[in-house]
PDB file of N, CA and C in Angstrom:
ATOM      1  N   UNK A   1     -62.635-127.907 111.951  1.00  0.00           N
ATOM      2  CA  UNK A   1     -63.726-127.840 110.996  1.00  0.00           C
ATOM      3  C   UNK A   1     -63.161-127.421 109.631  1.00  0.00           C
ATOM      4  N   UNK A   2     -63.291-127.937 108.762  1.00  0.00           N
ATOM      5  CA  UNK A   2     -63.191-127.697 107.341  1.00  0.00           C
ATOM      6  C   UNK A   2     -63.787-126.406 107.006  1.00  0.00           C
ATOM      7  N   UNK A   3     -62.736-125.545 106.418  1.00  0.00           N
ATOM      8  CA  UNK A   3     -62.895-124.367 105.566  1.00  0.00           C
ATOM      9  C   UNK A   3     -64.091-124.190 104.549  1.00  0.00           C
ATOM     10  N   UNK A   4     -64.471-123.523 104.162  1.00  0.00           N
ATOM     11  CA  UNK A   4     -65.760-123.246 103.157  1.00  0.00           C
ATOM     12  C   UNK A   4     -65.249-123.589 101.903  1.00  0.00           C
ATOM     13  N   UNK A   5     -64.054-123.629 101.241  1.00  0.00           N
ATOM     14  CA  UNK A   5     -63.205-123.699 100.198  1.00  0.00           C
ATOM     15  C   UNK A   5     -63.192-125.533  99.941  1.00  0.00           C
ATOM     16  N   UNK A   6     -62.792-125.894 101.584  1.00  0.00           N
ATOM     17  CA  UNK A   6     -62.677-127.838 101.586  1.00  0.00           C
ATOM     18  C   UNK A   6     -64.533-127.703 101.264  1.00  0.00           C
ATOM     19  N   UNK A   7     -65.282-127.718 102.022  1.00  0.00           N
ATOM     20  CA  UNK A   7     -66.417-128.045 102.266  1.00  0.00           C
ATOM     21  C   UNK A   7     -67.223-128.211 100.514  1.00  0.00           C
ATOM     22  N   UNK A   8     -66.974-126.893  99.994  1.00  0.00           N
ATOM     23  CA  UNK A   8     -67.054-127.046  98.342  1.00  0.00           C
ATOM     24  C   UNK A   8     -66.793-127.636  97.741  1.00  0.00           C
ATOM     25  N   UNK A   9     -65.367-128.459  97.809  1.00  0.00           N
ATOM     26  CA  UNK A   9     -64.624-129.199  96.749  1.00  0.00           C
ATOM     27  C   UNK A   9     -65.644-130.680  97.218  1.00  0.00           C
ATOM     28  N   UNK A  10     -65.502-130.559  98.361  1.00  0.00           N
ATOM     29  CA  UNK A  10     -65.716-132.333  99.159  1.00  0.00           C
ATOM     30  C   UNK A  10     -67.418-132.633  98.320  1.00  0.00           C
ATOM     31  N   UNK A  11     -68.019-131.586  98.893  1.00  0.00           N
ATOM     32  CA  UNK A  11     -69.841-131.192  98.040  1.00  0.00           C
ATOM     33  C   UNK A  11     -69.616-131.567  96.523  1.00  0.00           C
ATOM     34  N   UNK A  12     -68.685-131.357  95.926  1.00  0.00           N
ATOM     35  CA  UNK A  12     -68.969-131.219  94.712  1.00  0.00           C
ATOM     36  C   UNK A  12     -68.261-132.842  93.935  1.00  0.00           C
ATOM     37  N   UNK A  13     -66.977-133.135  95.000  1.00  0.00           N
ATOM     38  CA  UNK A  13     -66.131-134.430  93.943  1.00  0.00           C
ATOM     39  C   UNK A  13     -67.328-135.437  94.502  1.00  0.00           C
ATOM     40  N   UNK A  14     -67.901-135.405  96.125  1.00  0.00           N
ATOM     41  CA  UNK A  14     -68.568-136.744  95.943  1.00  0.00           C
ATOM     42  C   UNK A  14     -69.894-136.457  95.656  1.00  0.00           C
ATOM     43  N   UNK A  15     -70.622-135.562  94.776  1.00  0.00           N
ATOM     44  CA  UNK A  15     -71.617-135.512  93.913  1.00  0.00           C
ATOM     45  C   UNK A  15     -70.963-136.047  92.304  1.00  0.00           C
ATOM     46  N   UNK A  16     -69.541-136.130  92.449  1.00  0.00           N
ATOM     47  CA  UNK A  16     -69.423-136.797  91.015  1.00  0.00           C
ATOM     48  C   UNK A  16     -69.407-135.865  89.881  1.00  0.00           C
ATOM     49  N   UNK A  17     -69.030-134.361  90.029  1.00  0.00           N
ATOM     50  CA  UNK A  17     -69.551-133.307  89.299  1.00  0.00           C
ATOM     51  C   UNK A  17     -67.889-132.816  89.533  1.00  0.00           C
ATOM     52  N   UNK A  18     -67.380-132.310  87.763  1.00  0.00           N
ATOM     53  CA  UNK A  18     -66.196-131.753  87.763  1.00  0.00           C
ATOM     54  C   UNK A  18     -66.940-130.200  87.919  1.00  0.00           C
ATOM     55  N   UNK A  19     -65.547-129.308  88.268  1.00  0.00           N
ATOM     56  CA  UNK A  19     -65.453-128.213  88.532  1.00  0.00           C
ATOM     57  C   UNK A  19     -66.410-127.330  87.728  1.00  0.00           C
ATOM     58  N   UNK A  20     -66.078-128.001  86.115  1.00  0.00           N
ATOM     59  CA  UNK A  20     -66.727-127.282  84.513  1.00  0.00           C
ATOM     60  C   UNK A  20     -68.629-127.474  85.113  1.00  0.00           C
ATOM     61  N   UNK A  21     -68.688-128.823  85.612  1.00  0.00           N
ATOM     62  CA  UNK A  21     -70.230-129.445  85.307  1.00  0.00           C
ATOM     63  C   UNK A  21     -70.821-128.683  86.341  1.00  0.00           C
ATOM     64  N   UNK A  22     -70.391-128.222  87.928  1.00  0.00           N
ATOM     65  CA  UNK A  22     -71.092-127.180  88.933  1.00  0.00           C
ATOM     66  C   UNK A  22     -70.751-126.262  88.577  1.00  0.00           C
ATOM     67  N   UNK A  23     -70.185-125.420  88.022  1.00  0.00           N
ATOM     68  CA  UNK A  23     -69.777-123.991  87.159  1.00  0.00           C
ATOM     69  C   UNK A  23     -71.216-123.893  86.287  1.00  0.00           C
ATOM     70  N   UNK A  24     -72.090-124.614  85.319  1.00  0.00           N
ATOM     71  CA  UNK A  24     -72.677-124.565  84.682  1.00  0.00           C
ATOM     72  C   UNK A  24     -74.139-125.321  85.225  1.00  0.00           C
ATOM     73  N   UNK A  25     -74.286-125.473  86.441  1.00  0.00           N
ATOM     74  CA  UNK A  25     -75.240-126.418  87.228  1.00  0.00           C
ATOM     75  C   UNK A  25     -75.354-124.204  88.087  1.00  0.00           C
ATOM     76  N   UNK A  26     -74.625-124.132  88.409  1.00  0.00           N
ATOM     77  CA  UNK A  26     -74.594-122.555  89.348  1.00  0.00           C
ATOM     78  C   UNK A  26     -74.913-121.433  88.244  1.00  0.00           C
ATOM     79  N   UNK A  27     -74.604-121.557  87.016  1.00  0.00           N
ATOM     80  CA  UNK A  27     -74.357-120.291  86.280  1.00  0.00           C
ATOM     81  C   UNK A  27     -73.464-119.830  86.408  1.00  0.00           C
ATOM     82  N   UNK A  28     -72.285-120.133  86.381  1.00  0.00           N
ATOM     83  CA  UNK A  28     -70.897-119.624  86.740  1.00  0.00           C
ATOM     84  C   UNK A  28     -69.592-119.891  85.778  1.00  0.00           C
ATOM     85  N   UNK A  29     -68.981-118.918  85.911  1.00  0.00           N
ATOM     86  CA  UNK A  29     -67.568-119.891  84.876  1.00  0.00           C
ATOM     87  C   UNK A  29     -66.680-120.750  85.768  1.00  0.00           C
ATOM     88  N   UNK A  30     -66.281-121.998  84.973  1.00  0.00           N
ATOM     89  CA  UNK A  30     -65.390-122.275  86.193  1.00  0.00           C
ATOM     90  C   UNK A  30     -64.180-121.934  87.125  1.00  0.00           C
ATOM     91  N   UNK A  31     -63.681-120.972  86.088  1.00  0.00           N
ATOM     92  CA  UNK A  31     -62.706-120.481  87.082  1.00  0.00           C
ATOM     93  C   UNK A  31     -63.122-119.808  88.338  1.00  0.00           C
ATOM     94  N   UNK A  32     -64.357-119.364  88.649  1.00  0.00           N
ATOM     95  CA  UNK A  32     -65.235-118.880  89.819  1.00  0.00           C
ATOM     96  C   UNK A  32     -65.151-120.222  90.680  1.00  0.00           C
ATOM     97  N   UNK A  33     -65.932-121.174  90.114  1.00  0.00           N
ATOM     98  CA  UNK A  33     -65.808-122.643  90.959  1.00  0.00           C
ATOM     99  C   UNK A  33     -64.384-122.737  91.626  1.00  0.00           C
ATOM    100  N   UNK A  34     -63.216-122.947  90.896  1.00  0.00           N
ATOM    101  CA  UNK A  34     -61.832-122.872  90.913  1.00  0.00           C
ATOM    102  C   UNK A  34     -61.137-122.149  92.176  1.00  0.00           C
ATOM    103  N   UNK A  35     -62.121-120.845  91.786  1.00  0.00           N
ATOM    104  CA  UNK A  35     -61.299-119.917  92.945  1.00  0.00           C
ATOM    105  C   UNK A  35     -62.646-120.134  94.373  1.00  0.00           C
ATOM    106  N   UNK A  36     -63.495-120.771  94.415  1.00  0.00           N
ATOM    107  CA  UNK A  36     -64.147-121.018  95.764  1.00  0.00           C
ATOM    108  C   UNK A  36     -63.515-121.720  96.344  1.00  0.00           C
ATOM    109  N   UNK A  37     -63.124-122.866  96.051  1.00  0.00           N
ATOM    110  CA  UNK A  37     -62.861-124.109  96.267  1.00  0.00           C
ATOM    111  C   UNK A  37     -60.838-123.718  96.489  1.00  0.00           C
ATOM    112  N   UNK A  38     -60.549-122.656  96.316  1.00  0.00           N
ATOM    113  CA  UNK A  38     -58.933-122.488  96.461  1.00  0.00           C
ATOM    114  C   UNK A  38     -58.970-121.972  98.061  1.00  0.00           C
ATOM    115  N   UNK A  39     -58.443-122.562  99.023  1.00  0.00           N
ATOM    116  CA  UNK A  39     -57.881-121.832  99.711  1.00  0.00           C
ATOM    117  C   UNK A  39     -57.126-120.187 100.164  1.00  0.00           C
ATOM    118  N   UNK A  40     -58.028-119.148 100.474  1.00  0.00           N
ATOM    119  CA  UNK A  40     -57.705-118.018 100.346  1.00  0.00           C
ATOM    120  C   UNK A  40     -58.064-117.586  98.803  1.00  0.00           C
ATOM    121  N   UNK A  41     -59.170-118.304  98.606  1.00  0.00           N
ATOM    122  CA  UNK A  41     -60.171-117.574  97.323  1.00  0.00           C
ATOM    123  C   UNK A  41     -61.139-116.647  97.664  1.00  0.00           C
ATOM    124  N   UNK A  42     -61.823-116.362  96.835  1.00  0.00           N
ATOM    125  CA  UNK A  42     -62.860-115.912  96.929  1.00  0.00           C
ATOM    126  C   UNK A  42     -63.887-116.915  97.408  1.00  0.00           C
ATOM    127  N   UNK A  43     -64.966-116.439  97.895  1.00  0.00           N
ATOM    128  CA  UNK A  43     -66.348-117.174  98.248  1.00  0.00           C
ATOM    129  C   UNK A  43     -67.429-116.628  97.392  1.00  0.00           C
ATOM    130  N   UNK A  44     -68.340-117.908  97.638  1.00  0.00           N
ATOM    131  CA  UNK A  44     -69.379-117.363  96.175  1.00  0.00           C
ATOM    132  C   UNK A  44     -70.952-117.119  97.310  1.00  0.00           C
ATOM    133  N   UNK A  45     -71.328-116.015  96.517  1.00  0.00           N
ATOM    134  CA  UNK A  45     -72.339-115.332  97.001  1.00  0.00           C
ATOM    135  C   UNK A  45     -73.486-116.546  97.499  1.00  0.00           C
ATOM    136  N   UNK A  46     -74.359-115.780  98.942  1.00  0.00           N
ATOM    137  CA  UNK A  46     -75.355-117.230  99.044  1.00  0.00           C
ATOM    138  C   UNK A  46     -76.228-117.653  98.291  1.00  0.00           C
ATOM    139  N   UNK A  47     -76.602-116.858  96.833  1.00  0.00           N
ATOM    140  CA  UNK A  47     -77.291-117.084  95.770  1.00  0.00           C
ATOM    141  C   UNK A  47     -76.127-118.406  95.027  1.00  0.00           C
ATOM    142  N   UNK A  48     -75.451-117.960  95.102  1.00  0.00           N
ATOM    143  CA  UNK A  48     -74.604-119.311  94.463  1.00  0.00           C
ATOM    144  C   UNK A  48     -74.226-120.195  95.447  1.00  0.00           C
ATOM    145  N   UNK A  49     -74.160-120.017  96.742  1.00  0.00           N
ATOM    146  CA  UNK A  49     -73.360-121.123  97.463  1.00  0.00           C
ATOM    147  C   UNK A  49     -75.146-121.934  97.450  1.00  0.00           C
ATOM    148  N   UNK A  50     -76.265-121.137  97.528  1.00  0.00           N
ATOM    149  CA  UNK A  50     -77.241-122.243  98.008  1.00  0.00           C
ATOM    150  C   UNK A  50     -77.536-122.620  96.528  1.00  0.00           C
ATOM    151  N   UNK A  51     -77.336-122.528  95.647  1.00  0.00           N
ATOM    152  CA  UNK A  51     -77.129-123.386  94.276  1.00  0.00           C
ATOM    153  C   UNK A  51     -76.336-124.740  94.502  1.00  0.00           C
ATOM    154  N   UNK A  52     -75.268-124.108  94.726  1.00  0.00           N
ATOM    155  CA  UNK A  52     -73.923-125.158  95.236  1.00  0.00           C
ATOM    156  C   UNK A  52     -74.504-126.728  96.112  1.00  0.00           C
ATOM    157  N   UNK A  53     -75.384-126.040  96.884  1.00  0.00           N
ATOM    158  CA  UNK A  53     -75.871-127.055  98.052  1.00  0.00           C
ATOM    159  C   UNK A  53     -77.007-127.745  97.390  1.00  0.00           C
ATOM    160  N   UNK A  54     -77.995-127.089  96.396  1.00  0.00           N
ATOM    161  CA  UNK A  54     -79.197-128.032  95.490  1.00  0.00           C
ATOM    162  C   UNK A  54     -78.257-128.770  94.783  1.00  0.00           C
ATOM    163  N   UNK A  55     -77.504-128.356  93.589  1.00  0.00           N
ATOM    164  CA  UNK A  55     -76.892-129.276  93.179  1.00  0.00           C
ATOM    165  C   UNK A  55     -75.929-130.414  93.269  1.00  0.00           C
ATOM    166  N   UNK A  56     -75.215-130.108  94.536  1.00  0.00           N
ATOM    167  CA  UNK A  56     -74.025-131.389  94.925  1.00  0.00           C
ATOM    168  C   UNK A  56     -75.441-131.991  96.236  1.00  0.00           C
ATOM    169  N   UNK A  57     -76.536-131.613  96.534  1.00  0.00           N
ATOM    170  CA  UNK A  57     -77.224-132.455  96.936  1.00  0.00           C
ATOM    171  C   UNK A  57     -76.625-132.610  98.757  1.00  0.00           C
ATOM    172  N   UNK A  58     -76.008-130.982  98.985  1.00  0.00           N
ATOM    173  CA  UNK A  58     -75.862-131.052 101.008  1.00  0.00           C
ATOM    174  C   UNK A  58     -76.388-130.288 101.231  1.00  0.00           C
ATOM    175  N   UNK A  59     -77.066-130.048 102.679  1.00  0.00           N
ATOM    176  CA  UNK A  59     -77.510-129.209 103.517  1.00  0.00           C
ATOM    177  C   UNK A  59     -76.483-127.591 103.420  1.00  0.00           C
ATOM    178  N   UNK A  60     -77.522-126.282 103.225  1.00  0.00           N
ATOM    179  CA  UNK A  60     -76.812-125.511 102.493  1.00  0.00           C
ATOM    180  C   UNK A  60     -75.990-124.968 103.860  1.00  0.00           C
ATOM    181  N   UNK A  61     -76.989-125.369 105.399  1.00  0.00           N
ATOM    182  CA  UNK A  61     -75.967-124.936 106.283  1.00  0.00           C
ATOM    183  C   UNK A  61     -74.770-125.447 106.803  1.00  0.00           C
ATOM    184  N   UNK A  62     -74.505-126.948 106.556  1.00  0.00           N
ATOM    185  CA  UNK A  62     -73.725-127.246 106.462  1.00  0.00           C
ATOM    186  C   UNK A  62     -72.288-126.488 105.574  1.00  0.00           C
ATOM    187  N   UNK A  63     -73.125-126.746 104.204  1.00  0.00           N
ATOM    188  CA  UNK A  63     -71.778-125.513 103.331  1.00  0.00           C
ATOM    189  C   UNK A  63     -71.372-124.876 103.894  1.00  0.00           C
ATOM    190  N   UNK A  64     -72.377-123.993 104.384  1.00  0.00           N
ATOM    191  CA  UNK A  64     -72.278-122.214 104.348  1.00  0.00           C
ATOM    192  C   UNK A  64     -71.134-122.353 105.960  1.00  0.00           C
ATOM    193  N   UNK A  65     -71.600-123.180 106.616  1.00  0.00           N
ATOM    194  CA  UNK A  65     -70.734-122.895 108.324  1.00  0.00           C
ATOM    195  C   UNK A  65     -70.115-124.246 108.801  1.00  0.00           C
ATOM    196  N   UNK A  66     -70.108-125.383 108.238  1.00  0.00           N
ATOM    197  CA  UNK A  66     -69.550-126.493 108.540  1.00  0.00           C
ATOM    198  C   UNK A  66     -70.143-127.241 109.713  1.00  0.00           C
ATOM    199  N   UNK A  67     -71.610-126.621 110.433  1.00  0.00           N
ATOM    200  CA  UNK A  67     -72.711-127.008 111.005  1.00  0.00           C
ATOM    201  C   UNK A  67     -73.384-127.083 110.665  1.00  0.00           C
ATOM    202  N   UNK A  68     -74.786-128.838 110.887  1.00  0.00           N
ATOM    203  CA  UNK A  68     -75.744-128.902 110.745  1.00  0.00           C
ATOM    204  C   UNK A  68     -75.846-130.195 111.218  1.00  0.00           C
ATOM    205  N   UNK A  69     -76.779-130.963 110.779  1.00  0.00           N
ATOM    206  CA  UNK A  69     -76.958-132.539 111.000  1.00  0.00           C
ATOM    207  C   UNK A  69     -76.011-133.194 110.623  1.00  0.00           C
ATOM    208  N   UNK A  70     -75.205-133.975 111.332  1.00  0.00           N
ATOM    209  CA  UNK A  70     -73.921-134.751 111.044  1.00  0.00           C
ATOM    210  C   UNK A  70     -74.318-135.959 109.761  1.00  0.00           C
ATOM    211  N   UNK A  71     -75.247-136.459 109.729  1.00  0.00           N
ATOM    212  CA  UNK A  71     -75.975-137.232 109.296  1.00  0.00           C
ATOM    213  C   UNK A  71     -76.058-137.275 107.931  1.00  0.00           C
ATOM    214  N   UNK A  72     -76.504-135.787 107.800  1.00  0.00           N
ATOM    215  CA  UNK A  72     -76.882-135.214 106.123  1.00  0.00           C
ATOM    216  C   UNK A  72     -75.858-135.232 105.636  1.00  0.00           C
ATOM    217  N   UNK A  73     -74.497-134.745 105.780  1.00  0.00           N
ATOM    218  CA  UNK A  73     -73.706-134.366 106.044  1.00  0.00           C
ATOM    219  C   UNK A  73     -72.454-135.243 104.919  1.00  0.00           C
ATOM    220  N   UNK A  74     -71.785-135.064 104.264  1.00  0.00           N
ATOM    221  CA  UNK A  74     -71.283-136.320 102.944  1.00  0.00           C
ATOM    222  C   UNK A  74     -70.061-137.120 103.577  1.00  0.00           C
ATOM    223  N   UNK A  75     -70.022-136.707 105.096  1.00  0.00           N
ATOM    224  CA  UNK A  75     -68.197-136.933 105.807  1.00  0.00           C
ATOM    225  C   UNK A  75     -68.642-138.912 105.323  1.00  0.00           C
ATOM    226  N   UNK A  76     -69.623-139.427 105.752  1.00  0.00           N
ATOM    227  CA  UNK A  76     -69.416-140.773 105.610  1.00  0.00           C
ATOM    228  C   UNK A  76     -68.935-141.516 104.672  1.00  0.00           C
ATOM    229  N   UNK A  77     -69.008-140.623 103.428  1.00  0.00           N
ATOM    230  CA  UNK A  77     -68.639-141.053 102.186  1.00  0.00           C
ATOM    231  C   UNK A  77     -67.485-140.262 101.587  1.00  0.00           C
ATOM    232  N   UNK A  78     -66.690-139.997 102.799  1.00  0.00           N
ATOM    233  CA  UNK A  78     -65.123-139.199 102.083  1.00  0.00           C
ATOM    234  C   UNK A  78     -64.449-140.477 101.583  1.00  0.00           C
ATOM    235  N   UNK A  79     -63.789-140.677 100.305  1.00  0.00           N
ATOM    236  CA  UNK A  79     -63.118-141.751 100.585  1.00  0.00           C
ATOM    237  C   UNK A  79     -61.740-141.778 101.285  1.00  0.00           C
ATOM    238  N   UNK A  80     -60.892-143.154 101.511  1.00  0.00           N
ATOM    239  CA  UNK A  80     -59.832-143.135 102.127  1.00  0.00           C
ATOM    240  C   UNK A  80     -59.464-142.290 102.375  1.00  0.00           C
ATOM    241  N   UNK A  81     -58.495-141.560 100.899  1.00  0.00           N
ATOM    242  CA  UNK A  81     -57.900-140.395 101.340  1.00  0.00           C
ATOM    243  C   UNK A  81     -58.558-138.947 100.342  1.00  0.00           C
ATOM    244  N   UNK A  82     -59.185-138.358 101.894  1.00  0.00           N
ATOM    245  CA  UNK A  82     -59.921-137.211 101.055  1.00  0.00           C
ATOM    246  C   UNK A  82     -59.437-135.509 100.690  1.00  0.00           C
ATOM    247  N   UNK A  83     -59.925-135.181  99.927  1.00  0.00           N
ATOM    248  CA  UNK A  83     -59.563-134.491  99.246  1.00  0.00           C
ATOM    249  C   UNK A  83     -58.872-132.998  99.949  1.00  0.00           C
ATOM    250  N   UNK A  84     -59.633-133.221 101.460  1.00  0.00           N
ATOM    251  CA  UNK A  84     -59.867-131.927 102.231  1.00  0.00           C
ATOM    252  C   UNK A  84     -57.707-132.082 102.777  1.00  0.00           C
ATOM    253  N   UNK A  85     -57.248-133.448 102.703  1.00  0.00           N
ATOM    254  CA  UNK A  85     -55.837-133.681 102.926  1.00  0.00           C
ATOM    255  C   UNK A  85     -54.940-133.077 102.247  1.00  0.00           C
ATOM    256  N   UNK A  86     -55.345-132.447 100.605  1.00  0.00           N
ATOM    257  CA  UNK A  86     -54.553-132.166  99.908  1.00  0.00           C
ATOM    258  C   UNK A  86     -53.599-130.849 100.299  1.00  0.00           C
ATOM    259  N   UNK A  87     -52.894-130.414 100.108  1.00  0.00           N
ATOM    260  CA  UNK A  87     -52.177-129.282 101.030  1.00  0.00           C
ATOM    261  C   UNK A  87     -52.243-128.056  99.568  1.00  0.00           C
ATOM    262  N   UNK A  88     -52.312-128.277  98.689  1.00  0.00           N
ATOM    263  CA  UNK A  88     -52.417-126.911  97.626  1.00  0.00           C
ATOM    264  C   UNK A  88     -53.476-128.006  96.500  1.00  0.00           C
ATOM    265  N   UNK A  89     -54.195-126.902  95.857  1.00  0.00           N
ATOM    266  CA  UNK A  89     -55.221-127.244  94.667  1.00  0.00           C
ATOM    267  C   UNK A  89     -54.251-127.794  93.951  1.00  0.00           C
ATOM    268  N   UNK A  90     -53.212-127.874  93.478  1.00  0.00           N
ATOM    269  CA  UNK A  90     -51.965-128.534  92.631  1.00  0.00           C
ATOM    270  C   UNK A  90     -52.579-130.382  93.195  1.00  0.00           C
ATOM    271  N   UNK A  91     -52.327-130.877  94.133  1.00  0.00           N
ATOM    272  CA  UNK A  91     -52.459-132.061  94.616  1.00  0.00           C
ATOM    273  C   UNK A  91     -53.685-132.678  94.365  1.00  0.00           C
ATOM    274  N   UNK A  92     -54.765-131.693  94.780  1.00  0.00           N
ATOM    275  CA  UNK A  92     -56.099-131.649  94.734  1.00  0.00           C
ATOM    276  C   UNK A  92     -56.671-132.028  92.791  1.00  0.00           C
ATOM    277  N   UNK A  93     -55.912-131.131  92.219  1.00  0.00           N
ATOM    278  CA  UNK A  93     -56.000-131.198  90.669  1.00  0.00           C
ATOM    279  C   UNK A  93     -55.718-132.914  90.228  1.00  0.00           C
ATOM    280  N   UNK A  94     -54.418-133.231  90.754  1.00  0.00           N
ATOM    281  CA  UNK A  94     -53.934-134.665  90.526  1.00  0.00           C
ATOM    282  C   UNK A  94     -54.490-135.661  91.390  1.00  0.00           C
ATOM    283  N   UNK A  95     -54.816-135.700  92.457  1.00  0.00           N
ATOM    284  CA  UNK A  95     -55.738-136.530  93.210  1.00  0.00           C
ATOM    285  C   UNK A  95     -57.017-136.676  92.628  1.00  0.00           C
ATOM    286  N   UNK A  96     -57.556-135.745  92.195  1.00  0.00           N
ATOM    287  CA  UNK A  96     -58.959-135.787  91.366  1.00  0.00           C
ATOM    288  C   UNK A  96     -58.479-136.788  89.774  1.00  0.00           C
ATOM    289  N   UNK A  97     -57.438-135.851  89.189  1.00  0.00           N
ATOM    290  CA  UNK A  97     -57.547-136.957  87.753  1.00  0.00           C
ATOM    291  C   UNK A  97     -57.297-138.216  88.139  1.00  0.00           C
ATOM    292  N   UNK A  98     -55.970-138.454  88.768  1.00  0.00           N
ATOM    293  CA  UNK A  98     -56.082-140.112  89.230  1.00  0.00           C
ATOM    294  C   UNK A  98     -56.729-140.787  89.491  1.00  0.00           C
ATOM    295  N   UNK A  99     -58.002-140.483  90.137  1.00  0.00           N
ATOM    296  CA  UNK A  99     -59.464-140.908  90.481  1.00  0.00           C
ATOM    297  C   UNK A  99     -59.996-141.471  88.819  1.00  0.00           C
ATOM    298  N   UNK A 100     -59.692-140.447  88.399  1.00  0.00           N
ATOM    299  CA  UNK A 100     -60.826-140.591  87.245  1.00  0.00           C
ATOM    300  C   UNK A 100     -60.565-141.666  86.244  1.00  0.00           C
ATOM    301  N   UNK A 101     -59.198-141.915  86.661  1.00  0.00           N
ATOM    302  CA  UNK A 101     -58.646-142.979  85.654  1.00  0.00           C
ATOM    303  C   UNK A 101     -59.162-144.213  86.025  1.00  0.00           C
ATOM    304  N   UNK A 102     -59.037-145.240  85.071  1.00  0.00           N
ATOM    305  CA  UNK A 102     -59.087-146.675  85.136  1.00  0.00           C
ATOM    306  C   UNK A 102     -57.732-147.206  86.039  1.00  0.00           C
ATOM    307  N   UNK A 103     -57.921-148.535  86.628  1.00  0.00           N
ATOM    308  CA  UNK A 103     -57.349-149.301  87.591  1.00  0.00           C
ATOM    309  C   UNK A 103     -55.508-149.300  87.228  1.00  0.00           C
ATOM    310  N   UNK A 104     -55.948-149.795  85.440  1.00  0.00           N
ATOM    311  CA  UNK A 104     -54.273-149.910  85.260  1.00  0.00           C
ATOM    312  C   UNK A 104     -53.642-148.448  84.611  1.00  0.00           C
ATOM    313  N   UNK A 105     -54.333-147.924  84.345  1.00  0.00           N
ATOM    314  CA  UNK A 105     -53.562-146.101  84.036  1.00  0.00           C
ATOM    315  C   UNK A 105     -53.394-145.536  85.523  1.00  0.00           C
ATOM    316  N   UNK A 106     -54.026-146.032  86.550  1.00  0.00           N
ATOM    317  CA  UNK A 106     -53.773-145.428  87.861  1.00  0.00           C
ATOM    318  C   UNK A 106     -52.252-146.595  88.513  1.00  0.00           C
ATOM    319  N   UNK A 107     -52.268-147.678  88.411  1.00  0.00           N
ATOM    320  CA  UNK A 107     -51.142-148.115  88.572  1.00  0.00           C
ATOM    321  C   UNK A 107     -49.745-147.590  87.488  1.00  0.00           C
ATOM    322  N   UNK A 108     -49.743-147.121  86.299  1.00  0.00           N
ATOM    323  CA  UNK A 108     -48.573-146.826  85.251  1.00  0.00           C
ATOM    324  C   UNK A 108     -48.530-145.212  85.858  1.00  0.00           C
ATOM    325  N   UNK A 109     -49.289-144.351  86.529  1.00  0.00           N
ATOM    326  CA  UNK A 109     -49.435-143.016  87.285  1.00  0.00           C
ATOM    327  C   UNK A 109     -48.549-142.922  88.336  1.00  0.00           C
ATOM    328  N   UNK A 110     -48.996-144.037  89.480  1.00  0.00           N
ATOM    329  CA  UNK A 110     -48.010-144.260  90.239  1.00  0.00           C
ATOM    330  C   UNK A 110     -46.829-144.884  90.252  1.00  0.00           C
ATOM    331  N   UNK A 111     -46.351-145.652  89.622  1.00  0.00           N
ATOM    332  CA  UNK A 111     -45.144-145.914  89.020  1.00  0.00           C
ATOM    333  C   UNK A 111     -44.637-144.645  88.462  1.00  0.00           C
ATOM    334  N   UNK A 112     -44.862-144.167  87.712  1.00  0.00           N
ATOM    335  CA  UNK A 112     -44.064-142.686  86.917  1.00  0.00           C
ATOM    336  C   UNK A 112     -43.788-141.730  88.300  1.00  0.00           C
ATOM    337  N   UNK A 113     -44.899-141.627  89.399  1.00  0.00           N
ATOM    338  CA  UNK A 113     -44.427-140.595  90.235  1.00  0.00           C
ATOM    339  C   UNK A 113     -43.351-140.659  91.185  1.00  0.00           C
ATOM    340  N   UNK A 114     -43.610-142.407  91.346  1.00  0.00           N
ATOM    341  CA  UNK A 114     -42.454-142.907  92.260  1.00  0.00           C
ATOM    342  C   UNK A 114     -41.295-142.762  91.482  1.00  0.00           C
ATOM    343  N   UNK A 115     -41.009-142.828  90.397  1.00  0.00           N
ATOM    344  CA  UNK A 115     -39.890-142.740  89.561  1.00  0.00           C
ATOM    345  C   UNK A 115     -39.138-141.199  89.793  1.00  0.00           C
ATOM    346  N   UNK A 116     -40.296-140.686  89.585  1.00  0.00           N
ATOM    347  CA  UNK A 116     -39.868-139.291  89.592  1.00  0.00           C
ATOM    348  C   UNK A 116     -39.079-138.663  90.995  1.00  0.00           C
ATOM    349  N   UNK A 117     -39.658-139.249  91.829  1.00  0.00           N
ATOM    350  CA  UNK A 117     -39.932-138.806  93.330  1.00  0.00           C
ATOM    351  C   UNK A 117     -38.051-139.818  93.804  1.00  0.00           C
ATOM    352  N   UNK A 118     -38.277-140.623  93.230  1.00  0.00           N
ATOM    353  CA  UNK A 118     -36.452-141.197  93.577  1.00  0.00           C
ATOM    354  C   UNK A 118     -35.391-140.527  92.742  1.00  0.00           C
ATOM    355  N   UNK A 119     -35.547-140.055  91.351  1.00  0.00           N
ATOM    356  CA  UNK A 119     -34.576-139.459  90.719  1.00  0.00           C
ATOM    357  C   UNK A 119     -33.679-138.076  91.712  1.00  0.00           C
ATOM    358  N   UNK A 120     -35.017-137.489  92.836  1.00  0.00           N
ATOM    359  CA  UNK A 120     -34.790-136.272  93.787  1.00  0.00           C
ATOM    360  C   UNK A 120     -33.593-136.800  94.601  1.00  0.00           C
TER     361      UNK A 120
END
């Protein structure tokens, strides 16, 4: 079962909402968002986590315990490779911008990393 930290990030990228835009959807700064969503962060109070759940639009028990209706639930719409895979917020940070890019800045992205990644 996915951590409360995955469960946040997953709630929030496929609502389409950066870190800054649910930081300010919660009343929060984002570095609060930042550190929910970090592995061995902090957790945000259930006044904010059930914010968390009106605004990214999941079942708040789901959030809160990684149980509820499978259904409600956003797993159907993880894409390919989801976010909950990333192994540190570092990956997670760059998996998210790459997303955000257009088709051919995401192909000149991966080219540069592969570059990088053979120079090793």
């Amino acid at each position: 079962m996915p951590t409360i930290a995955v469960r946040i990030r997953r709630a929030r990228v496929l609502a389409s909402l950066s870190q800054s835009q649910l930081a300010k959807e919660v009343g929060v700064n984002r570095s609060a968002v930042a550190q929910w969503e970090r592995e061995g962060g902090t957790h945000p109070s259930v006044e904010h986590l059930a914010t968390v759940a009106v605004a990214t639009r999941v079942p708040f028990e789901w959030l809160a315990t990684g149980r509820g209706d499978s259904a409600q639930c956003p797993q159907h719409d993880v894409p390919a490779v989801a976010v909950e895979y990333a192994i540190d917020d570092i990956e997670v940070r760059v998996l998210e911008a790459v997303r955000s890019l257009p088709a051919r800045k995401r192909a000149t992205v991966c080219k540069l990393i592969e570059e990088l990644v053979s120079k090793n």
